[in-house]
Protein backbone atom coordinates (compact mmCIF):
# COMPACT_ATOMS: atom_id res chain seq x y z
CA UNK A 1 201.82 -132.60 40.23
CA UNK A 2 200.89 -131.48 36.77
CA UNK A 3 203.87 -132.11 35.06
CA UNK A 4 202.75 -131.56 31.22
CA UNK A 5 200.29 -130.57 29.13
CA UNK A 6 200.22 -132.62 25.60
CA UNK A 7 198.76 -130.62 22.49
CA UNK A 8 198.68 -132.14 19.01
CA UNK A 9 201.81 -134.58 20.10
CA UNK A 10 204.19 -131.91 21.57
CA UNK A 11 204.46 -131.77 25.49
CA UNK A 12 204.64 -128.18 26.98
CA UNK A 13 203.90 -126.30 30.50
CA UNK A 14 202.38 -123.51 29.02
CA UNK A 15 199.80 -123.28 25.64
CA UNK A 16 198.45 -120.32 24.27
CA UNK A 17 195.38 -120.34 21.63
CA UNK A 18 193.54 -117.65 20.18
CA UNK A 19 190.24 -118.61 18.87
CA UNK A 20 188.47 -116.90 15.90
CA UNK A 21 185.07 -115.62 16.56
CA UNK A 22 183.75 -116.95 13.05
CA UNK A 23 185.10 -120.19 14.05
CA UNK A 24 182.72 -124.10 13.93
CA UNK A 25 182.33 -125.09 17.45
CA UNK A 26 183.15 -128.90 15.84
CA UNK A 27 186.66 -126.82 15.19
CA UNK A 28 186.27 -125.38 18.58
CA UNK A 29 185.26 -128.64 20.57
CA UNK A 30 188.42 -130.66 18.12
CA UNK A 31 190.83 -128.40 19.60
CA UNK A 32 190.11 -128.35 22.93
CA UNK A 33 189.87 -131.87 22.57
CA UNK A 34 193.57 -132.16 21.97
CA UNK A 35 194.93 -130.63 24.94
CA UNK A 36 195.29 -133.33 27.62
CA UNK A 37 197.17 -133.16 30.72
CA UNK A 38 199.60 -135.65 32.56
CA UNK A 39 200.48 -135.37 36.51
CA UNK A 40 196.72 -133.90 37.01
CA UNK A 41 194.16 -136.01 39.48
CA UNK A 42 191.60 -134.76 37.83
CA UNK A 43 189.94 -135.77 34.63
CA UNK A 44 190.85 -134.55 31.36
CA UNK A 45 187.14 -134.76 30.12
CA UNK A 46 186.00 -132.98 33.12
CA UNK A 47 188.77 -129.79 32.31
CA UNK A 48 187.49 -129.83 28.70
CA UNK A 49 184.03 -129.13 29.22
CA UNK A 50 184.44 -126.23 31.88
CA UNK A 51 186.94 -125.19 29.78
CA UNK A 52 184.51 -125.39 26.52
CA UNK A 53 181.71 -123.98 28.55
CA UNK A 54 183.84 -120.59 29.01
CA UNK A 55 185.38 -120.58 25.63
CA UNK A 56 181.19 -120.72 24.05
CA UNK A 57 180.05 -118.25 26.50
CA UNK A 58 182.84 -115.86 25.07
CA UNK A 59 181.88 -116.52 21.64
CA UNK A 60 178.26 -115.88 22.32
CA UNK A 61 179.04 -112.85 23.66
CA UNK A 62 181.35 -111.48 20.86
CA UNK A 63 179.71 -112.62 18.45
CA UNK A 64 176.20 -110.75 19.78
CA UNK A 65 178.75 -107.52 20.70
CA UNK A 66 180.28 -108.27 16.73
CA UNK A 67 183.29 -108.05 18.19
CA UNK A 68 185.95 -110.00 16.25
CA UNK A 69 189.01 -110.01 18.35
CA UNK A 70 190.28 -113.73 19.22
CA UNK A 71 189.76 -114.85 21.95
CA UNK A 72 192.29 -116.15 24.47
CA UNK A 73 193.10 -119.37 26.18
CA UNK A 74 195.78 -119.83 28.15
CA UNK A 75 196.59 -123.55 29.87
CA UNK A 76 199.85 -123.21 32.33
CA UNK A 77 200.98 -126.41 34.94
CA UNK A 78 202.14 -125.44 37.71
CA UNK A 79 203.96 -127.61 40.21
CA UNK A 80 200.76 -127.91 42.21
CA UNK A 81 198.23 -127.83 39.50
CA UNK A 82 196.43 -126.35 36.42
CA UNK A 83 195.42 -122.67 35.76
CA UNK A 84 193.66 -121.67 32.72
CA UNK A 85 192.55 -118.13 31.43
CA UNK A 86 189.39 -117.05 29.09
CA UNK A 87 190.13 -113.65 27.83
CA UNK A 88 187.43 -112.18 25.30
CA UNK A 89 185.90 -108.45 24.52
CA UNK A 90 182.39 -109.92 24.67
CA UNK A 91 181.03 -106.89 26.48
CA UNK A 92 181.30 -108.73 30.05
CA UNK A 93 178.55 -109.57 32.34
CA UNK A 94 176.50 -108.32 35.15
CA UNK A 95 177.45 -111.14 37.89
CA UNK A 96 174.68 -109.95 39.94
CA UNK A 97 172.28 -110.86 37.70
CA UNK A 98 173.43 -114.69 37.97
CA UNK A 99 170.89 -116.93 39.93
CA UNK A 100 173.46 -117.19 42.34
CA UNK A 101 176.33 -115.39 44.54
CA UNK A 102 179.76 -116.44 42.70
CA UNK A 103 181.55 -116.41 45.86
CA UNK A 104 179.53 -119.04 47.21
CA UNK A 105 180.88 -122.33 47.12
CA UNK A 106 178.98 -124.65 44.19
CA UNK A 107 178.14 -127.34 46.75
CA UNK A 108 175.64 -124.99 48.61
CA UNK A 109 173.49 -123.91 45.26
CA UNK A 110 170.41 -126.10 44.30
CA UNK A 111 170.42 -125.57 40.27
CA UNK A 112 166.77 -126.61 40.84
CA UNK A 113 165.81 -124.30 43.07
CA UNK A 114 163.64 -121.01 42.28
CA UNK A 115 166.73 -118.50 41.99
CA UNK A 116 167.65 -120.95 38.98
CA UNK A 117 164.21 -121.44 37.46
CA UNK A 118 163.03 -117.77 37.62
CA UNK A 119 166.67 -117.07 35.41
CA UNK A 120 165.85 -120.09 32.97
CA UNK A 121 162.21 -118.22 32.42
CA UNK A 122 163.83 -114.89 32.15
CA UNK A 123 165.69 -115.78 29.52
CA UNK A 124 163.01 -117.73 27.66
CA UNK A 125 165.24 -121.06 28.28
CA UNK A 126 167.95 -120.33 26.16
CA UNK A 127 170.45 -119.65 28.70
CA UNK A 128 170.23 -121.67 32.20
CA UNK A 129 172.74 -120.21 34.56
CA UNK A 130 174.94 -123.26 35.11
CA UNK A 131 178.51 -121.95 32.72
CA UNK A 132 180.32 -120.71 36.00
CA UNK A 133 178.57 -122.96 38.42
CA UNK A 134 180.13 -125.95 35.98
CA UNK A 135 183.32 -124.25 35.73
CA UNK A 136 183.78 -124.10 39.49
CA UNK A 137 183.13 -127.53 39.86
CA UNK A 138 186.03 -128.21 37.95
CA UNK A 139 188.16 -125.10 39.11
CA UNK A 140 187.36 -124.39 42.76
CA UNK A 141 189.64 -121.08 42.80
CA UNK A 142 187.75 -118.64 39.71
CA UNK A 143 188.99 -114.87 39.75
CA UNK A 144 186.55 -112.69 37.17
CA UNK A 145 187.89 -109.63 35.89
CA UNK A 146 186.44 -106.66 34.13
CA UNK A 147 188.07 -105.16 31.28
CA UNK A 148 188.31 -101.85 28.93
CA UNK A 149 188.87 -101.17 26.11
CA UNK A 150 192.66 -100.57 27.02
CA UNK A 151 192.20 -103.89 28.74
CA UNK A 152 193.05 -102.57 31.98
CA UNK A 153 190.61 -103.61 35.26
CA UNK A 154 187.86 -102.02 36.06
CA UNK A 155 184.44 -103.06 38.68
CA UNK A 156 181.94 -104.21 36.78
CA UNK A 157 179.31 -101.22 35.27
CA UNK A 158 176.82 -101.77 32.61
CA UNK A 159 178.15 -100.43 29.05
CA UNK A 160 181.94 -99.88 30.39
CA UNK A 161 182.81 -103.30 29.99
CA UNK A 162 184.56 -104.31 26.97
CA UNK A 163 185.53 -107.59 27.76
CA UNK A 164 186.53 -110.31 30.76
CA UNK A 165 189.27 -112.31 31.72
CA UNK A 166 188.53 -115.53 33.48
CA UNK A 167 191.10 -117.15 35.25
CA UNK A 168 190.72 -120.69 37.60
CA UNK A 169 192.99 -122.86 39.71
CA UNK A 170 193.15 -126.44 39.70
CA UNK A 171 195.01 -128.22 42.74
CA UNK A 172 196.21 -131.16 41.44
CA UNK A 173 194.28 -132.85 44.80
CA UNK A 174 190.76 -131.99 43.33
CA UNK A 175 189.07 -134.33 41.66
């Protein structure tokens, strides 16, 4: 059972941050960093960098939308786990243009495969497919959500998306 989550020395069941779109990612990495988690069978390390692989995605995207709202990350223990929430206006994303299905479970895609190499090439290499694949390693249970500008929920259609709320489940029995 997650019983706590520690930040900077204080011990807490819920932490909110907002993160400034001009911000260093060494600022970025330090902070996430300090957020460690007692009661939890998984690895703190492991919850940092899914959670720092959704937190740069949302930067990316802001900061190529020049969007400056901060974004939002939420950590809450539960008595059965972790669940965490990415909330930026980044403009979303087309999931169907992903080199894979996101309701698939990670353990059936081959990163190596040719879904994952024709992306890589698409995107001259700068961008490889793997952020939600990595985050769903860590947090089986992923809901994505489309957002307006009102932030309400909306299906996913190119140019009405203003931003997206990540959210993922940890049961304190995955490792």
């Amino acid at each position: 059972m997650a019983t706590a989550i520690e930040f900077r020395n204080k011990k807490v069941r819920q932490l909110s941050l907002n993160i400034a779109v001009d911000i260093k990612f060494d600022e970025v990495l330090n902070t996430i960093n300090d957020v460690h988690f007692q009661g939890l069978s998984a690895k703190d390390e492991h919850i940092h960098f899914a959670i720092l692989e959704m937190v740069n995605n949302s930067l990316r995207a802001q900061r190529e939308t020049a969007r400056t709202e901060p974004i939002r990350l939420e950590y809450e223990c539960l008595d059965a786990g972790l669940r965490f929430l990415v909330a930026d206006a980044g403009g979303g994303f087309d999931p169907w243009q992903l080199p894979y299905d996101l309701t698939q479970p990670v353990d059936a895609l081959d990163t190596n495969g040719p879904a994952f190499q024709s992306y890589r090439e698409l995107h001259e290499f700068q961008r490889f497919g793997l952020g939600l694949y990595t985050v769903k390693k860590v947090f089986p249970n992923l809901t994505i959500t489309f957002l307006d500008e009102q932030k309400n929920p909306r299906p996913w259609a190119e140019g009405q998306i203003y931003g997206t709320r990540i959210e993922g489940w940890l049961e304190n029995n995955h490792v």
